[in-house]
Protein backbone atom coordinates (compact mmCIF):
# COMPACT_ATOMS: atom_id res chain seq x y z
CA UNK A 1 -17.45 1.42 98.36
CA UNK A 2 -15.13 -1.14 97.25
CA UNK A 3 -16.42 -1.72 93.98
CA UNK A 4 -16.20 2.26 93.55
CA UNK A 5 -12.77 2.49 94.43
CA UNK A 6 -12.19 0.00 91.95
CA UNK A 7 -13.81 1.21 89.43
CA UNK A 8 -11.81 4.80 90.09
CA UNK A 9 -8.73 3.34 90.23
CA UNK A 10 -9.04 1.73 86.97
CA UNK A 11 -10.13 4.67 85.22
CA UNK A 12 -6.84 6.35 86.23
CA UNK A 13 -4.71 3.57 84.85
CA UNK A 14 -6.58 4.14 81.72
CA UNK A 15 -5.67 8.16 81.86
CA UNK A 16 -2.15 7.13 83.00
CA UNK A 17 -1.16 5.05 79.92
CA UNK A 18 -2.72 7.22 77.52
CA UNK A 19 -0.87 10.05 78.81
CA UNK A 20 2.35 8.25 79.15
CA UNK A 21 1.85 7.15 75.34
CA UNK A 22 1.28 10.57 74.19
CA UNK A 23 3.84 11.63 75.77
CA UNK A 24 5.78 8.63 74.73
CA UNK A 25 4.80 9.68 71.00
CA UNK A 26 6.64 12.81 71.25
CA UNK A 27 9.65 10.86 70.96
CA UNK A 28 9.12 8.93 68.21
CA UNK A 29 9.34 10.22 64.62
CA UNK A 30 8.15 8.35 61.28
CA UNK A 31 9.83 9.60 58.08
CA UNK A 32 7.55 8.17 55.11
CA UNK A 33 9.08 6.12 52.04
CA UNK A 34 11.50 8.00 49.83
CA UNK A 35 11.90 11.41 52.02
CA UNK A 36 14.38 13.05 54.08
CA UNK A 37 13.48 14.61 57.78
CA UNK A 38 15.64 17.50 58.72
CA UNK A 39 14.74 18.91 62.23
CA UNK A 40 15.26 22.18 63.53
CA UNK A 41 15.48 23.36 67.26
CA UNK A 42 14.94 27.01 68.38
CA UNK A 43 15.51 27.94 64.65
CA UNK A 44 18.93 25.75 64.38
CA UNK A 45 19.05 23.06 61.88
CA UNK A 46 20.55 19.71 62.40
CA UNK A 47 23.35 18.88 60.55
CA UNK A 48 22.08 15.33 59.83
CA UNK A 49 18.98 14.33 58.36
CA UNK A 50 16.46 11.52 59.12
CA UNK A 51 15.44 9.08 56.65
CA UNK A 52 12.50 6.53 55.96
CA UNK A 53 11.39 4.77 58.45
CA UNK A 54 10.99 4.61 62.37
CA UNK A 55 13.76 7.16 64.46
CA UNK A 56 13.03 6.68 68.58
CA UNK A 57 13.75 8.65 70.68
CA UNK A 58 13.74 11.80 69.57
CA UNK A 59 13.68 15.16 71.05
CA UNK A 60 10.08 16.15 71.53
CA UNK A 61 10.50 19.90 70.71
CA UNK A 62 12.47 19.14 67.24
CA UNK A 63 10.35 21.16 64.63
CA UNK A 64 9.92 18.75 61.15
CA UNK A 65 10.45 19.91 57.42
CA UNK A 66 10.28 16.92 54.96
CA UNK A 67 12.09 16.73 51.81
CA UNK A 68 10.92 14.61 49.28
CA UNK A 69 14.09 12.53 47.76
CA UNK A 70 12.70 10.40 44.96
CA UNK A 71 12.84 10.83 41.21
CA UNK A 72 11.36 13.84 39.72
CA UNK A 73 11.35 15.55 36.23
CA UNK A 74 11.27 19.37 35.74
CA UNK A 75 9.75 21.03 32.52
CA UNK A 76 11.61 24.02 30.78
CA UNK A 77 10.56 25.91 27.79
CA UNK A 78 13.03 28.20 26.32
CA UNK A 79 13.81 30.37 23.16
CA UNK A 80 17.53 29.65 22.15
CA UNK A 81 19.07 31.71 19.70
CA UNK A 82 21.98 30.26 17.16
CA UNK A 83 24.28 31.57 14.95
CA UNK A 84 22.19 32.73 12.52
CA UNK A 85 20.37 35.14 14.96
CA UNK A 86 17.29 33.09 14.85
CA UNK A 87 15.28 31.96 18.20
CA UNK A 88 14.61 28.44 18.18
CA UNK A 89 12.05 27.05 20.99
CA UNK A 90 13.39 24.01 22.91
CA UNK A 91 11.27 21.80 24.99
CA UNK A 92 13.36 20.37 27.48
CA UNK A 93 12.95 17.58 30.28
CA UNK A 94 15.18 17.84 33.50
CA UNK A 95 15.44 14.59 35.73
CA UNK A 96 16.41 15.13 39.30
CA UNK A 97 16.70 13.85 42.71
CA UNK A 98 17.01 15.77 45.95
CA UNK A 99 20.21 14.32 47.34
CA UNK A 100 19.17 13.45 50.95
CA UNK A 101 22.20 13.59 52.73
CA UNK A 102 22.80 17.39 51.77
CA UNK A 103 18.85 17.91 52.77
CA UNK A 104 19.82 20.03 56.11
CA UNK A 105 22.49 22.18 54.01
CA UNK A 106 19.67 23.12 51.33
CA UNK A 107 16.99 24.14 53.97
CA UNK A 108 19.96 26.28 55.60
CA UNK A 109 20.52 27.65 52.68
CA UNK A 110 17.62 27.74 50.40
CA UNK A 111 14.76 26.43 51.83
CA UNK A 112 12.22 23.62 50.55
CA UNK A 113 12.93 21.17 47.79
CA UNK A 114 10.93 23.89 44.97
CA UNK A 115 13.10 26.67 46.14
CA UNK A 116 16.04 24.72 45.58
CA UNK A 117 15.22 23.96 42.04
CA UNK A 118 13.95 27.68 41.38
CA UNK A 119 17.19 29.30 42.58
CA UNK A 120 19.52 26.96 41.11
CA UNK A 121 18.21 24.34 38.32
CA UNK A 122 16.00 26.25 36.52
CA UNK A 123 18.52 29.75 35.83
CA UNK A 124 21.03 27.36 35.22
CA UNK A 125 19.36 25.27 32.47
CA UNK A 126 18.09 28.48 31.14
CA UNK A 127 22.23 29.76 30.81
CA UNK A 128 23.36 26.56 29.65
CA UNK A 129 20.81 26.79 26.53
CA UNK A 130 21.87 29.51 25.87
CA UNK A 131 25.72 29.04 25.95
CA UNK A 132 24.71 25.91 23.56
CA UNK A 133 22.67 27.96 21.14
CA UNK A 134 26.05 29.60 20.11
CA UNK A 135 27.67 27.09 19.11
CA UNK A 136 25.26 25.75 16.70
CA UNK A 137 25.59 27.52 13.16
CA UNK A 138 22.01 27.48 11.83
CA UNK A 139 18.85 27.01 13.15
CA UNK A 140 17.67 24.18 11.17
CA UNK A 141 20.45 21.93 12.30
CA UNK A 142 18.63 21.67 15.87
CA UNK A 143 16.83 19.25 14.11
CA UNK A 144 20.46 16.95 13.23
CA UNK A 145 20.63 13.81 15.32
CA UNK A 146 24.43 15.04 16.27
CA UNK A 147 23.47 18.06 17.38
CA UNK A 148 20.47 17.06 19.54
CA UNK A 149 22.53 14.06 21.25
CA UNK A 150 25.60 16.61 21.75
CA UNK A 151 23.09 19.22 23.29
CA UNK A 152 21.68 16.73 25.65
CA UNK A 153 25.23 15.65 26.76
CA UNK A 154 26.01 19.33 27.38
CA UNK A 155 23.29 20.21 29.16
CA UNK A 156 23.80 16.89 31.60
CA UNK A 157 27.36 17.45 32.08
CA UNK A 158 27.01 21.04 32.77
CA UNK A 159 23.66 20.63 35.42
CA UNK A 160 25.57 17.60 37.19
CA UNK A 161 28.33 19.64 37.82
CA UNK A 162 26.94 22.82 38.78
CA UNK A 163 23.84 21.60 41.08
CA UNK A 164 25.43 18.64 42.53
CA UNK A 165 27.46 20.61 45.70
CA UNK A 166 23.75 22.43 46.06
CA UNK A 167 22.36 19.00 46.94
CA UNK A 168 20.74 18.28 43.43
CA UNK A 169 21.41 15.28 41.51
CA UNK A 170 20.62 15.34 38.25
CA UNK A 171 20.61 12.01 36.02
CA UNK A 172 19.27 13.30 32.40
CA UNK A 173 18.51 16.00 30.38
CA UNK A 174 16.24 15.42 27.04
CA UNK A 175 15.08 17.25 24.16
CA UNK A 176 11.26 16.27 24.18
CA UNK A 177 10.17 18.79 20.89
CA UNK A 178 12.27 21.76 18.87
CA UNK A 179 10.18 24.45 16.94
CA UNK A 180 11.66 26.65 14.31
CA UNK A 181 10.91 30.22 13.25
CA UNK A 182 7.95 29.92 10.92
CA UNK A 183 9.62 31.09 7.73
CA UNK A 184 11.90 28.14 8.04
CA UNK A 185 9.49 25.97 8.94
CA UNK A 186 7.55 26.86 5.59
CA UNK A 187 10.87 27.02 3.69
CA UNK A 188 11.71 23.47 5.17
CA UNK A 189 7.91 22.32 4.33
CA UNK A 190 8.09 23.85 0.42
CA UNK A 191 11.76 22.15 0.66
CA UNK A 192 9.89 18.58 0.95
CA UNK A 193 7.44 19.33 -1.65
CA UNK A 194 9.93 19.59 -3.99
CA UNK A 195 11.83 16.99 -3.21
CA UNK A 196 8.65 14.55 -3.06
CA UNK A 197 7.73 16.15 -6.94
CA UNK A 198 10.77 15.32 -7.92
CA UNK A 199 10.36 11.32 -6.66
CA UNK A 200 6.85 11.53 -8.41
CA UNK A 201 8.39 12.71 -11.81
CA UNK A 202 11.31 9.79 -11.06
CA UNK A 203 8.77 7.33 -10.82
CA UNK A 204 6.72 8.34 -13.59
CA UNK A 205 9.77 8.15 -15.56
CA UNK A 206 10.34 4.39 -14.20
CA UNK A 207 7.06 3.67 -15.53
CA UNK A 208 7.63 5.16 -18.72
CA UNK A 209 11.13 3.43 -18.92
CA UNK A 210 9.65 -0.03 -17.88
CA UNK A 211 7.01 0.17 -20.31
CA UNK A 212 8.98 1.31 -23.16
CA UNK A 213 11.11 -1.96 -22.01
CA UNK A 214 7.94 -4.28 -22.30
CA UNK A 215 7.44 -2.95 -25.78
CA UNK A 216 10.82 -3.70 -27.22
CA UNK A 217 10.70 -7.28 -25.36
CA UNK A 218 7.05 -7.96 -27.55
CA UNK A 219 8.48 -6.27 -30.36
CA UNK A 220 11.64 -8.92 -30.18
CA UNK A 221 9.20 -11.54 -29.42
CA UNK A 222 6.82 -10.70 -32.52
CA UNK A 223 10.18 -10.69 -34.53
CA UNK A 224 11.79 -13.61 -33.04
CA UNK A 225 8.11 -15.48 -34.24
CA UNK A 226 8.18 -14.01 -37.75
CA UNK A 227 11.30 -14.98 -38.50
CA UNK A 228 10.51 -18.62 -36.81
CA UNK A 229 7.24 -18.64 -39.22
CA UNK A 230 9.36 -17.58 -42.04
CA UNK A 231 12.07 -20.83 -41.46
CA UNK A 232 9.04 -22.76 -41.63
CA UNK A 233 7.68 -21.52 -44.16
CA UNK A 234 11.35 -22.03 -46.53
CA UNK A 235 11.49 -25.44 -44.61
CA UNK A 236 7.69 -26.54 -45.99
CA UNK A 237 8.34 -24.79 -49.17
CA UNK A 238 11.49 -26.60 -50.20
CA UNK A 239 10.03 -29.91 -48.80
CA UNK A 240 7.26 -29.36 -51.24
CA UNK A 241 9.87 -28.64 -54.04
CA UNK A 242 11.61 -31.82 -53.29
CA UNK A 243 8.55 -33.53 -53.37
CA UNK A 244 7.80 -32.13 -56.56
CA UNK A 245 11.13 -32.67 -58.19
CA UNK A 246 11.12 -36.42 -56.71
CA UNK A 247 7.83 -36.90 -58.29
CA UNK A 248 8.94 -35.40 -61.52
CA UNK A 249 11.91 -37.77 -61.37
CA UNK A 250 10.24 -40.61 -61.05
CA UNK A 251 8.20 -40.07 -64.08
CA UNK A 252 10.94 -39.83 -66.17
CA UNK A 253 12.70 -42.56 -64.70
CA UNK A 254 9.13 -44.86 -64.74
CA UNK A 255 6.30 -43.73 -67.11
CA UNK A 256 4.00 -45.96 -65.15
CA UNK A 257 4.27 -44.10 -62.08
CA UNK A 258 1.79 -41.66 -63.66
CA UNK A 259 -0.91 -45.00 -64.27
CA UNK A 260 0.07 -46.00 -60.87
CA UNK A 261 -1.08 -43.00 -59.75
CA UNK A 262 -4.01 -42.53 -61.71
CA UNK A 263 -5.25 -45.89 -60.16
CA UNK A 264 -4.69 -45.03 -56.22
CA UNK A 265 -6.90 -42.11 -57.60
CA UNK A 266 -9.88 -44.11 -58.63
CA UNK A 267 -9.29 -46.53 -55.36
CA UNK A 268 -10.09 -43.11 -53.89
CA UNK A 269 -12.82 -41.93 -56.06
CA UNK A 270 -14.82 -45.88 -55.53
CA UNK A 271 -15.55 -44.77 -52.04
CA UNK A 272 -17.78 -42.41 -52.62
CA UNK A 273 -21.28 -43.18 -51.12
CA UNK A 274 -22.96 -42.34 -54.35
CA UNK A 275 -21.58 -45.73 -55.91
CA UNK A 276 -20.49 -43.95 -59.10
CA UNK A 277 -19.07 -45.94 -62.14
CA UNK A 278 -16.12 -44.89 -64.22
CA UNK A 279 -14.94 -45.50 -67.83
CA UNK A 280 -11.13 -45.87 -68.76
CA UNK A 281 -9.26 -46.06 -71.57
CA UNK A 282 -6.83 -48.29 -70.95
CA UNK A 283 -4.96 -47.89 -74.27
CA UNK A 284 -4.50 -44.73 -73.38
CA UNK A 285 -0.79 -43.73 -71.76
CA UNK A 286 -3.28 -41.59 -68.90
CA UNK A 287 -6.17 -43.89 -68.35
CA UNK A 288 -8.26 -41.43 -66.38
CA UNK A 289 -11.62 -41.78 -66.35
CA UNK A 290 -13.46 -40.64 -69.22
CA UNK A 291 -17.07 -40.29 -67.63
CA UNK A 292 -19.76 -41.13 -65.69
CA UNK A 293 -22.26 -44.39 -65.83
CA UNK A 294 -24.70 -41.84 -64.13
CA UNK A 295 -24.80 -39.27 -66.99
CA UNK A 296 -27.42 -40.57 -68.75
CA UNK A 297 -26.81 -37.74 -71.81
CA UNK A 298 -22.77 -38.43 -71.66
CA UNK A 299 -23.95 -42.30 -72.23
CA UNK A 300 -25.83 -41.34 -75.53
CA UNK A 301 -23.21 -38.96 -76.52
């Protein structure tokens, strides 16, 4: 009997702490990373929200709506009409934050997180593009560095200012891609091809101009070597005259010079291989040689 009554009692400690924990767990309240708890009771909301982490005690008949606080980015596509009368489509990129402290005020008054953002970002953004478009003359100069980076500022300035009492914090707005009418976008395409035939005929005219340059610098080269060839021609030519007139002079200054010369000739002609023999006059005032030993008919003549 003991061991039953044990045995019994133990089992109702068991039931006892698991019903005093659940109960216990009615109290307590995790909020997970980067959200905001806002609790209502009997339909009232609390005016101050609960964020990340562990809140004990709380009341146990508190009904939860979670708000998630971090960084998000909202997508807008939207027709924007300039000066000009002509639609341009903007691709826009919103980034946003639910601001956690005004998290009871916007489920008051708006409800969840997405309602928030489709009742007050998204008409807003759409307006603001709008209001921008008007003040840009032409629709082509969406595509102008200026005019994208003052469109951007606009569209942050304006956003922060209008969303930020509605509990929205907005950080950027950015152009991700702009698309023109189609006839301008052809016009703008036929615009380039021009301009790229023109760089094609400019560069075939470079080439034309540099090779017409290459020309002229042979041409001045070939000249440059004529006219060196013809100096040394006159320079070879003259040295040959003064070798001529030197030669000349001598003679008449010396009549031996001719003999003199006539003999370096036959010290040239004696070393021939065929071992020739020549006859000469030396009486005569030109002692050349008058013939050869190896002409046997010149010997009997």
């Amino acid at each position: 009997m003991a061991r039953v009554n044990s045995q019994r009692n133990l089992v109702a400690i068991v039931v006892g702490v698991a019903l005093v924990v659940l109960v216990g767990m009615q109290f307590v309240k995790t909020i997970p990373p980067g959200q905001v708890g806002v609790a209502t009771l009997f339909g009232n909301v609390q005016a101050e929200g609960y964020t990340q982490g562990l809140h004990v005690p709380v009341n146990p008949l508190y009904r939860w709506t979670t708000f998630d606080a971090r960084q998000k980015t909202h997508l807008e596509t939207a027709n924007v009409p300039s000066q000009d009368q002509l639609q341009t489509r903007l691709d826009v990129s919103v980034q946003y934050r639910i601001d956690g402290g005004m998290a009871p005020d916007i489920l008051e008054q708006t409800g969840d997180p997405e309602s928030a953002v489709r009742v007050h970002l998204i008409p807003k953004l759409r307006s603001l593009l709008r209001e921008q478009g008007k003040s840009i003359k032409r629709a082509e100069d969406f595509f102008l560095e200026a005019t994208q980076d003052t469109l951007q500022t606009a569209l942050t300035e304006g956003l922060k200012d209008y969303l930020a009492p509605k509990g929205i914090i907005v950080s950027a707005v950015l152009i991700r891609d702009i698309t023109l009418p189609p006839f301008i976008v052809e016009a703008i395409e036929q615009k380039k091809e021009r301009e790229q035939a023109v760089e094609r005929e400019r560069a075939e005219l470079e080439r034309v101009r540099t090779e017409l340059q290459q020309q002229v610098a042979r041409a001045e080269a070939g000249r440059a070597a004529a006219e060196e060839e013809a100096a040394r021609k006159v320079i070879l030519a003259d040295a040959q005259a003064y070798e001529i007139t030197q030669i000349n002079n001598a003679i008449a200054r010396n009549p031996a010079y001719i003999q003199l010369q006539s003999l370096e000739a036959l010290k040239a002609i004696s070393k021939d291989p065929a071992s020739k023999m020549y006859f000469m006059d030396g009486s005569s005032p030109m002692p050349l040689p008058l013939m050869h030993l190896g002409d046997t008919q010149t010997m009997q003549q």
